[in-house]
Protein backbone atom coordinates (compact mmCIF):
# COMPACT_ATOMS: atom_id res chain seq x y z
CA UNK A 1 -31.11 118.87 126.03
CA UNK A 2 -34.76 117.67 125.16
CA UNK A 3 -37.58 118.44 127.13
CA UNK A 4 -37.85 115.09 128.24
CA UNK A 5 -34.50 114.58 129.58
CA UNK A 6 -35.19 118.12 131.83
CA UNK A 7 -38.19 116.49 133.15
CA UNK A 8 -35.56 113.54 133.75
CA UNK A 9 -33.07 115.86 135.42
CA UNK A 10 -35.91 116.81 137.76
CA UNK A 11 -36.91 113.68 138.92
CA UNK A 12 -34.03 112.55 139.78
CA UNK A 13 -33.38 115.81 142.08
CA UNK A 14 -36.67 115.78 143.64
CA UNK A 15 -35.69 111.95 144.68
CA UNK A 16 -32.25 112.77 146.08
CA UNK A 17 -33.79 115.61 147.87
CA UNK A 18 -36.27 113.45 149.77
CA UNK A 19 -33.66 110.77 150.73
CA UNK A 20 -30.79 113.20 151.60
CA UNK A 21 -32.65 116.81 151.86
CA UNK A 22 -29.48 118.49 152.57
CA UNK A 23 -26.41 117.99 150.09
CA UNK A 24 -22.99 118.96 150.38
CA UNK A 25 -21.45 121.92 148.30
CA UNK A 26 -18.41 119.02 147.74
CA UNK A 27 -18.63 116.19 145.75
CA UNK A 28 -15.67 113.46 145.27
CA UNK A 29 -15.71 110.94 142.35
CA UNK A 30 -13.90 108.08 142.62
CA UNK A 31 -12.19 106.39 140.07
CA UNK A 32 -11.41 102.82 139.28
CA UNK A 33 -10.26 100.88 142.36
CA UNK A 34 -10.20 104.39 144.61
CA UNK A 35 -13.35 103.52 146.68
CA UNK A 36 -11.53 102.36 149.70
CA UNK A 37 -11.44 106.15 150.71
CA UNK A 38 -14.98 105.74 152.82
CA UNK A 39 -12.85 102.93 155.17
CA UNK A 40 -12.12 105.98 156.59
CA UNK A 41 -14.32 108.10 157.08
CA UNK A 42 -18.13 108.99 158.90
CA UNK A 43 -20.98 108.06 156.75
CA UNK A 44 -24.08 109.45 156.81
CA UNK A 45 -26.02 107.91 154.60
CA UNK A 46 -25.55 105.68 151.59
CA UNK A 47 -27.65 105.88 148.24
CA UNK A 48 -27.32 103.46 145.30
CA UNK A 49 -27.74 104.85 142.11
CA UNK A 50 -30.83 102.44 141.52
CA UNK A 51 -32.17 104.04 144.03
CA UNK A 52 -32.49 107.84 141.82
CA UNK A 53 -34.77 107.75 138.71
CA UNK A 54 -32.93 107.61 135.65
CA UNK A 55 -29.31 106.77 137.19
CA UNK A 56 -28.13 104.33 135.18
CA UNK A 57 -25.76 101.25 136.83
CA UNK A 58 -21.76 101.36 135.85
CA UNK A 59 -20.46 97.71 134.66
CA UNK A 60 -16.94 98.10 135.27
CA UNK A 61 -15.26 96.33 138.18
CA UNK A 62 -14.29 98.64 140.94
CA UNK A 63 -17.15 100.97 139.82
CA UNK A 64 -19.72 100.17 142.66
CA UNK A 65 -22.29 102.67 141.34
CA UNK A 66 -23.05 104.48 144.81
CA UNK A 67 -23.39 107.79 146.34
CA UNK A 68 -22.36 108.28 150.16
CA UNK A 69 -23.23 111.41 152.14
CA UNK A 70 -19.69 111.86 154.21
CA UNK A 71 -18.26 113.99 156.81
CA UNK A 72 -14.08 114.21 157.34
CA UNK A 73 -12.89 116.63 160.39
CA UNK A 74 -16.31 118.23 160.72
CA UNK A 75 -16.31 118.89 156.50
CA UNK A 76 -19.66 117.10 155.27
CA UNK A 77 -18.87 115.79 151.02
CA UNK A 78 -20.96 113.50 148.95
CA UNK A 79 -18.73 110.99 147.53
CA UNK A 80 -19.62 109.22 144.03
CA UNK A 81 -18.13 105.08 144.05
CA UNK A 82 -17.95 105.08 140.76
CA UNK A 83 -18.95 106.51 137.60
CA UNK A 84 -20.32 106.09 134.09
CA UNK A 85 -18.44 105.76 130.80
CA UNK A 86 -18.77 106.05 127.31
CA UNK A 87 -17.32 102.62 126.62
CA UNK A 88 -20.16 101.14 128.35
CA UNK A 89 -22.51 102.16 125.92
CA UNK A 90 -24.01 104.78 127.40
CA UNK A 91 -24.26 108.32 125.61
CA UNK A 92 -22.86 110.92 127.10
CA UNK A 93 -25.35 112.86 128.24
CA UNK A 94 -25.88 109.55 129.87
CA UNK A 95 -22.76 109.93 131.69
CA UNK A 96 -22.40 113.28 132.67
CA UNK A 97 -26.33 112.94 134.39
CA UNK A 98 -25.15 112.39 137.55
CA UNK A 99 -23.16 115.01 137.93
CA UNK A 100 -26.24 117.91 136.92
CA UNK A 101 -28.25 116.00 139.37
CA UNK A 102 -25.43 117.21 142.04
CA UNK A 103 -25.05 120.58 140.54
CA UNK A 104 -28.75 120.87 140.50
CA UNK A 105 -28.85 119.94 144.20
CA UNK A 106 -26.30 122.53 145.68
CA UNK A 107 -23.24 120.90 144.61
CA UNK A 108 -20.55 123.91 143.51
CA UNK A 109 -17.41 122.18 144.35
CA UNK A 110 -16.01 118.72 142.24
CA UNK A 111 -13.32 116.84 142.95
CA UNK A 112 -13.10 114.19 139.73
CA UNK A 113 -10.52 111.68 140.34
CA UNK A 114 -9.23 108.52 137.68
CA UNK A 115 -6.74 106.01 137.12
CA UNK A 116 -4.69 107.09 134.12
CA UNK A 117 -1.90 105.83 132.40
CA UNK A 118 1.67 107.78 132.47
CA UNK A 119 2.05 109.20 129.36
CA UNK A 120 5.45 111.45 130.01
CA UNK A 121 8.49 109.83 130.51
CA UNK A 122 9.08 111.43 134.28
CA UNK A 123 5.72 110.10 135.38
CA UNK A 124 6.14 106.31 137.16
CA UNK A 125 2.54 104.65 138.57
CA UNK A 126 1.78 105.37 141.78
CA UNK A 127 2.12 109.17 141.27
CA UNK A 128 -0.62 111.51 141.83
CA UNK A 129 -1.33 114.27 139.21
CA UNK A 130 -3.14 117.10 139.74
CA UNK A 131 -4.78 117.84 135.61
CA UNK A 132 -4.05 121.47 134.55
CA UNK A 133 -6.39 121.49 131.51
CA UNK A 134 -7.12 118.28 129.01
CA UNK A 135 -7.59 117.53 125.54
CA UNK A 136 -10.72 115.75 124.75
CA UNK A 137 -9.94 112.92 122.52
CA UNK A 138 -13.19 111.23 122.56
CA UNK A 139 -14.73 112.90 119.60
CA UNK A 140 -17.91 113.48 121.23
CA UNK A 141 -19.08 116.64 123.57
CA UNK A 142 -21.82 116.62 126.68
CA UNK A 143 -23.05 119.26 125.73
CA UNK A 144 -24.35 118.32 122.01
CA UNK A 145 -27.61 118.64 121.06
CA UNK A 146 -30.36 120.89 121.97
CA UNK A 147 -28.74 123.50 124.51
CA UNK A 148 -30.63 123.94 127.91
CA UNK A 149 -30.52 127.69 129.17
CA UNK A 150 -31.46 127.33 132.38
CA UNK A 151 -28.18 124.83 133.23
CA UNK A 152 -25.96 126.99 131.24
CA UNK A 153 -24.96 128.89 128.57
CA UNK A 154 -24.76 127.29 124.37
CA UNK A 155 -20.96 128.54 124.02
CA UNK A 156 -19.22 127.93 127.71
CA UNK A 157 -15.22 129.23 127.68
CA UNK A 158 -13.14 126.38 128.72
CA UNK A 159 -10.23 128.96 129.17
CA UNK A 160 -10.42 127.75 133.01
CA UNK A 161 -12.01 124.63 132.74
CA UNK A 162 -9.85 123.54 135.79
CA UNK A 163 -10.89 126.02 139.16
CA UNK A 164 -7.28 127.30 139.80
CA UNK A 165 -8.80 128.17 143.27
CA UNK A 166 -8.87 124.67 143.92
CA UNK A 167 -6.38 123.90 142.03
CA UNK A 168 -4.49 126.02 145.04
CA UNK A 169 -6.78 124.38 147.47
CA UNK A 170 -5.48 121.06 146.72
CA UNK A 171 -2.13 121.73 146.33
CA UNK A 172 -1.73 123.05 149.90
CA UNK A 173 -3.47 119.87 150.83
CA UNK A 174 -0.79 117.76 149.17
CA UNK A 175 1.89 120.02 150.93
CA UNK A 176 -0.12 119.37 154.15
CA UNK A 177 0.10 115.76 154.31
CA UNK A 178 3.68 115.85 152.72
CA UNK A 179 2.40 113.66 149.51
CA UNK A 180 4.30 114.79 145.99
CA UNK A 181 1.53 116.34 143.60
CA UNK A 182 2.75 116.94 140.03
CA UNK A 183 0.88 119.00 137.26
CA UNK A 184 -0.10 117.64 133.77
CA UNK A 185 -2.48 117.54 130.79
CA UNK A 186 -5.20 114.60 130.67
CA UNK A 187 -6.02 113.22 128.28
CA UNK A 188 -9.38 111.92 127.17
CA UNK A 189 -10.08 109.17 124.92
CA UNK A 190 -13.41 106.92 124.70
CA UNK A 191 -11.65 103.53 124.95
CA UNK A 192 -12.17 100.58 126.19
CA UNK A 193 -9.09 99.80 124.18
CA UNK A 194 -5.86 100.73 125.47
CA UNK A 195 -3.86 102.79 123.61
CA UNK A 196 -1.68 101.74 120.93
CA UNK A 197 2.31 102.71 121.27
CA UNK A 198 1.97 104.82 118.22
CA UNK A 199 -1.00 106.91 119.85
CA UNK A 200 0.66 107.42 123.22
CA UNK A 201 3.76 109.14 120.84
CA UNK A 202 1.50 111.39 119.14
CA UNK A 203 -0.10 112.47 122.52
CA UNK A 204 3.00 112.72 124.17
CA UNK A 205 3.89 115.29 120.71
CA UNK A 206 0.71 117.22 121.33
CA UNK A 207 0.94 118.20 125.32
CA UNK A 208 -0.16 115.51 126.65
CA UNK A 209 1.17 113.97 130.52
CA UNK A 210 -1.81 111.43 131.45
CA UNK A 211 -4.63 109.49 129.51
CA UNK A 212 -7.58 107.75 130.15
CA UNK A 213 -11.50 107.18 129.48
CA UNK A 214 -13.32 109.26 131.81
CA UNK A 215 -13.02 112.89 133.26
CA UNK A 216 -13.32 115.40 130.31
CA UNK A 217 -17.02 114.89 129.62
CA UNK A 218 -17.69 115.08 133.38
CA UNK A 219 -15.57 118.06 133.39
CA UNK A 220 -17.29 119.75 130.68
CA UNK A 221 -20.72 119.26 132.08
CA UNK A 222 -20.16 120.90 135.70
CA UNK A 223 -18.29 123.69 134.17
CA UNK A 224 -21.09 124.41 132.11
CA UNK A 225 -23.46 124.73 134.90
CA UNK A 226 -21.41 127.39 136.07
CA UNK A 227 -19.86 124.83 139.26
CA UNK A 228 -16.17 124.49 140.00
CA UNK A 229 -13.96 121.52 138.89
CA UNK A 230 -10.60 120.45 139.84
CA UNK A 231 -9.57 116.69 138.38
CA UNK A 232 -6.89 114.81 140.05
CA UNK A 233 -5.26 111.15 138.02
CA UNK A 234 -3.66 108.82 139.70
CA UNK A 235 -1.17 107.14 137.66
CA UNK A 236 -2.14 103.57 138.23
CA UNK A 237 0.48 102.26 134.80
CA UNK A 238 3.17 103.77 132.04
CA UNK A 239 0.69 103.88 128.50
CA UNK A 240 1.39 101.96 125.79
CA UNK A 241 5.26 101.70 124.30
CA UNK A 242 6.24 104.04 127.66
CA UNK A 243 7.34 100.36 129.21
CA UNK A 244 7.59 97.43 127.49
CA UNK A 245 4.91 95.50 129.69
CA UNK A 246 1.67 95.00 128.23
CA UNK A 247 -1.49 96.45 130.05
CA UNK A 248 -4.44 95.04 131.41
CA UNK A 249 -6.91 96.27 133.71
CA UNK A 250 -6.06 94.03 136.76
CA UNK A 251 -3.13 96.56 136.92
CA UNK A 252 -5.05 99.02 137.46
CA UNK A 253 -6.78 97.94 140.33
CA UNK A 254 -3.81 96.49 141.83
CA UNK A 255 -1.94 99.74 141.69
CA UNK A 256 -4.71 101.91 143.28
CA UNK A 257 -4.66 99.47 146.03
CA UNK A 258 -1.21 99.91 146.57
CA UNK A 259 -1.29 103.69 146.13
CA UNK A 260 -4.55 104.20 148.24
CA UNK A 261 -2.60 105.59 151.39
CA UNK A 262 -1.09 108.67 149.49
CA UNK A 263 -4.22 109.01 147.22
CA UNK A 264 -6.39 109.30 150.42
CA UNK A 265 -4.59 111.42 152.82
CA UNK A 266 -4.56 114.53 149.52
CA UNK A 267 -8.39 114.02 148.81
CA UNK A 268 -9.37 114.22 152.26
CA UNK A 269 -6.99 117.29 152.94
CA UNK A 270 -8.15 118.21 150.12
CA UNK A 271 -11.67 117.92 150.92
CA UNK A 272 -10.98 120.26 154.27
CA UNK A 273 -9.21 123.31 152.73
CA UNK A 274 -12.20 123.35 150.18
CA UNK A 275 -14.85 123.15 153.20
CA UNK A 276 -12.78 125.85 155.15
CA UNK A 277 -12.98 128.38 151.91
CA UNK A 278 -16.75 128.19 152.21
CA UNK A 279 -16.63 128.78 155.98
């Protein structure tokens, strides 16, 4: 990382510090048509991303492009509507800015959440998948370039990309609220094509259970800071050739709408074993 983009970096904490001085140790992303989850909630205050120096604006419907200070059950989170992705243009150092802002503020624990498509064959939309590790896809890494010591280290282990403390944590959650939570593999491409059928064989051949265009950069980024991840998909369609209807992003959104109740009852469970650990 440049010089310049550190002096970015700062900026943009010193700004969220004077509008929200005291950030939550939990941050939720939200992906693609999952914002609904503040309907239910106490807000506390609501920042657009305009609103932070150097926070660039996400294009893609049901990306609103907003950060909201939250508290569920006495458990205060900062929740991200939307996100960044490399499809839009944006590099992805770019996308992944955000999310050091947070880390750089006091966030330790992220919850990353996306709509993915159903790669395996037991997988049917609507399910919720808690990701076990990924295989990045996109070709590209957050962390090229000019390493910056003081966010973390130039060779990170990704052996445990994937906090299995939280990983536990949100699996109890699921149990809690009686919602099925399966395991998989995501996996990251850079879209904004779909897939082809002949791709979603071949990742189905090397390990892989979910896919989509976001999470892995993200994922990189936070681990590299030294902060704790745990990525949950929510299978909003079956990939390419898995059915034989063709795919389209209205989908998407329609399924996340449909699948909001389940999807919200594990994140905010979620949300309230994590805020117990640190108790």
């Amino acid at each position: 990382m440049s010089l310049e983009r550190h002096k970015d970096l700062l900026e943009a904490v010193d700004a969220l510090k004077k509008i929200c001085p005291d950030i939550p140790k939990i941050a939720v992303v939200l992906g693609s048509g999952l914002a609904r989850l503040l309907e239910e909630i106490d807000v506390e205050v609501a920042i657009e991303f305009r609103q932070i120096p150097h926070f660039k604006q996400p294009s893609v419907e049901g990306h609103i492009g907003r950060m909201v200070v939250c508290r569920y059950e006495g458990i205060r989170f900062i929740c991200l509507q939307g996100r960044l992705h490399f499809y839009e243009g944006h590099s992805l150092e770019e996308v992944v800015f955000p999310f050091r802002v947070l880390g750089l503020c006091g966030v330790d624990s992220f919850i990353l959440t996306n709509a993915a498509g159903g790669i395996h064959e037991d997988l049917k939309p609507l399910d919720l998948v808690l990701i076990k590790d990924h295989i990045n896809l996109t070709g590209q890494n957050p962390l090229r370039g000019p390493n910056d010591d003081s966010l973390g280290p130039r060779f990170p282990d990704l052996s445990f990309l994937y906090d299995v403390k939280l990983r536990d944590l949100v699996k109890r959650a699921a149990l809690k609220v009686k919602v099925p939570l399966k395991e998989g593999v995501y996996v990251a491409t850079h879209g904004p094509s779909f897939e082809t059928p002949a791709e979603i064989r071949m990742y189905r051949l090397i390990g892989g259970d979910v896919v989509g265009m976001s999470t892995a950069p993200e994922a990189i980024a936070i681990h590299h800071m030294g902060k704790r991840v745990v990525g949950i998909s929510f299978v909003s369609n079956l990939a390419a050739g898995v059915s034989d209807q063709a795919l389209n992003h209205e989908e998407v959104l329609e399924n996340a709408r449909q699948g909001f109740g389940s999807f919200s009852k594990v994140i905010l469970e979620a949300v309230h074993e994590i805020g117990k650990s640190y108790a």
